[in-house]
Protein backbone atom coordinates (compact mmCIF):
# COMPACT_ATOMS: atom_id res chain seq x y z
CA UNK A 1 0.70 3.40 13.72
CA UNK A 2 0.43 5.40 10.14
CA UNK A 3 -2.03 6.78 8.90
CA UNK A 4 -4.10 6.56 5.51
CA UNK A 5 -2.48 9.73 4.63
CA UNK A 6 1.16 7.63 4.64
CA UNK A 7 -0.60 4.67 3.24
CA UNK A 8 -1.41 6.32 -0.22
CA UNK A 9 1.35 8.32 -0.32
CA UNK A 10 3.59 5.09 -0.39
CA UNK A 11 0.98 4.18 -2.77
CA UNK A 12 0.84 6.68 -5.25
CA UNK A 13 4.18 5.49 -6.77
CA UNK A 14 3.68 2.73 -9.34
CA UNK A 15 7.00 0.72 -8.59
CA UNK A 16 5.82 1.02 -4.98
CA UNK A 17 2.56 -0.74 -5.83
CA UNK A 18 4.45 -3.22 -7.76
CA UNK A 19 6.93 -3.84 -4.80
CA UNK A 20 3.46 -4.45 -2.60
CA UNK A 21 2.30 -6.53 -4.67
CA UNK A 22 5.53 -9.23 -5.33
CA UNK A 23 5.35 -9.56 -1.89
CA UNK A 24 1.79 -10.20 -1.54
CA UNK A 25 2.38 -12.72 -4.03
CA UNK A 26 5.27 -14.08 -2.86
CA UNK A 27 5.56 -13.53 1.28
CA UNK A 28 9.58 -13.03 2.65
CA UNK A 29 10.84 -11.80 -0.21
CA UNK A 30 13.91 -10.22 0.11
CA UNK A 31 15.36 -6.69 -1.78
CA UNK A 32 17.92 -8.67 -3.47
CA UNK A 33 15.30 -10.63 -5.43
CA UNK A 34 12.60 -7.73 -5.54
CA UNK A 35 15.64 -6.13 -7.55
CA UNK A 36 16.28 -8.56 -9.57
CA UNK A 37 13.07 -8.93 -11.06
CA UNK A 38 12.58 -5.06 -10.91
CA UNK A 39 14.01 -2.50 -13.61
CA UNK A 40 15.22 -1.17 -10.69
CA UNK A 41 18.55 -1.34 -8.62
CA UNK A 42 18.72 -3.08 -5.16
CA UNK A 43 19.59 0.39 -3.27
CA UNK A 44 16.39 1.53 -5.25
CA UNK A 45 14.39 -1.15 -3.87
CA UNK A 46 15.63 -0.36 -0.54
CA UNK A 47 14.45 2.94 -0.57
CA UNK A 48 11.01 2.15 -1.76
CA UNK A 49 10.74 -0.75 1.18
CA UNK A 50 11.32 1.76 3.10
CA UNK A 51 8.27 3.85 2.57
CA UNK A 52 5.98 0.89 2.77
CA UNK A 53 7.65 -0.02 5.91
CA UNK A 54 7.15 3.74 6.88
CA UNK A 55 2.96 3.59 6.23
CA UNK A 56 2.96 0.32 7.75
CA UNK A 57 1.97 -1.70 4.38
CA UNK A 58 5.66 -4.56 5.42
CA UNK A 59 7.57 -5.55 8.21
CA UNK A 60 11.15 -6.82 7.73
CA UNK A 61 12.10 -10.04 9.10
CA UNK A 62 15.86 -10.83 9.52
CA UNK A 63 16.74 -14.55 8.79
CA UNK A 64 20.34 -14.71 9.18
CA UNK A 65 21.85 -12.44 6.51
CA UNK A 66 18.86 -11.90 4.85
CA UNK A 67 15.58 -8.91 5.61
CA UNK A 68 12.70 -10.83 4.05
CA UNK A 69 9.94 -8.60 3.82
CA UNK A 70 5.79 -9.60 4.82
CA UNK A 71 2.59 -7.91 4.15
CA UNK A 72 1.26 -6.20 7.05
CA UNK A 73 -2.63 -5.54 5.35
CA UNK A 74 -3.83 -3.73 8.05
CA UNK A 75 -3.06 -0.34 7.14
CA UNK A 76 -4.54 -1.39 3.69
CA UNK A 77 -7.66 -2.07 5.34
CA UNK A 78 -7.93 1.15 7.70
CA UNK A 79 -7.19 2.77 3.65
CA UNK A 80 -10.25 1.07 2.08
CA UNK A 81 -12.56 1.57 5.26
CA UNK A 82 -11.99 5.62 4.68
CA UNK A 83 -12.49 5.06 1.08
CA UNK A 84 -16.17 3.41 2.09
CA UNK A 85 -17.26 5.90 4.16
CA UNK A 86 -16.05 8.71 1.26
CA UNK A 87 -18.07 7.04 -1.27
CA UNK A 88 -21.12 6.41 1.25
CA UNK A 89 -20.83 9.92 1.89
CA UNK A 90 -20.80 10.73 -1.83
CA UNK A 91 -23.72 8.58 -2.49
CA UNK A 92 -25.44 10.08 -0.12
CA UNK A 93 -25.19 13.19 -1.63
CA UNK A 94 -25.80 12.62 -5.27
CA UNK A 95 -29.16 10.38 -4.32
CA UNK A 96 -30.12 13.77 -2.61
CA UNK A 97 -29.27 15.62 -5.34
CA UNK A 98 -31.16 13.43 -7.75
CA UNK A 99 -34.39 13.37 -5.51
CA UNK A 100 -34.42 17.79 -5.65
CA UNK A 101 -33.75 17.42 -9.37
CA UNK A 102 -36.84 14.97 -9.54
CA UNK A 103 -39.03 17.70 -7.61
């Protein structure tokens, strides 16, 4: 399974994000309608379906002669979780911080 490290590296690119979230909006899309609703061409869309398959963020799912495309949140959530436990850390710090400057 990928790791967080994948996971915002497929995020980091803004028509990326936007792919993620058409589909969370809209579950089986396919690349010929992300494209057509994207500035973007089709092989273009491919390529950045790709990388979210790659960190885990969609699965294809052939229908026919179609690859609709689902939302697979768990890597999102494995993502936030190390985000938490960043910022816990962080507070942590800073309300140790502000108790020596109080002192």
């Amino acid at each position: 399974m990928p790791g967080v490290d994948e996971v915002f590296s497929a995020l980091s690119d803004p028509t990326r994000r936007e792919v993620l979230r058409s589909i969370s909006e809209r579950p089986e899309l396919t690349a010929s309608r992300l494209a057509g609703e994207l500035p973007i061409t089709r092989q273009a869309v491919a390529k950045h379906l790709a990388a979210l398959q790659r960190a885990g963020l969609v699965e294809p799912r052939r229908e026919g002669r179609e690859t609709h495309y689902v939302l697979t949140p768990a890597p999102l959530a494995e993502a936030m979780d190390w985000m938490a436990q960043v910022g816990a850390s962080w507070d942590q710090r800073l309300a140790r911080l502000a108790q020596r400057a109080r002192g």
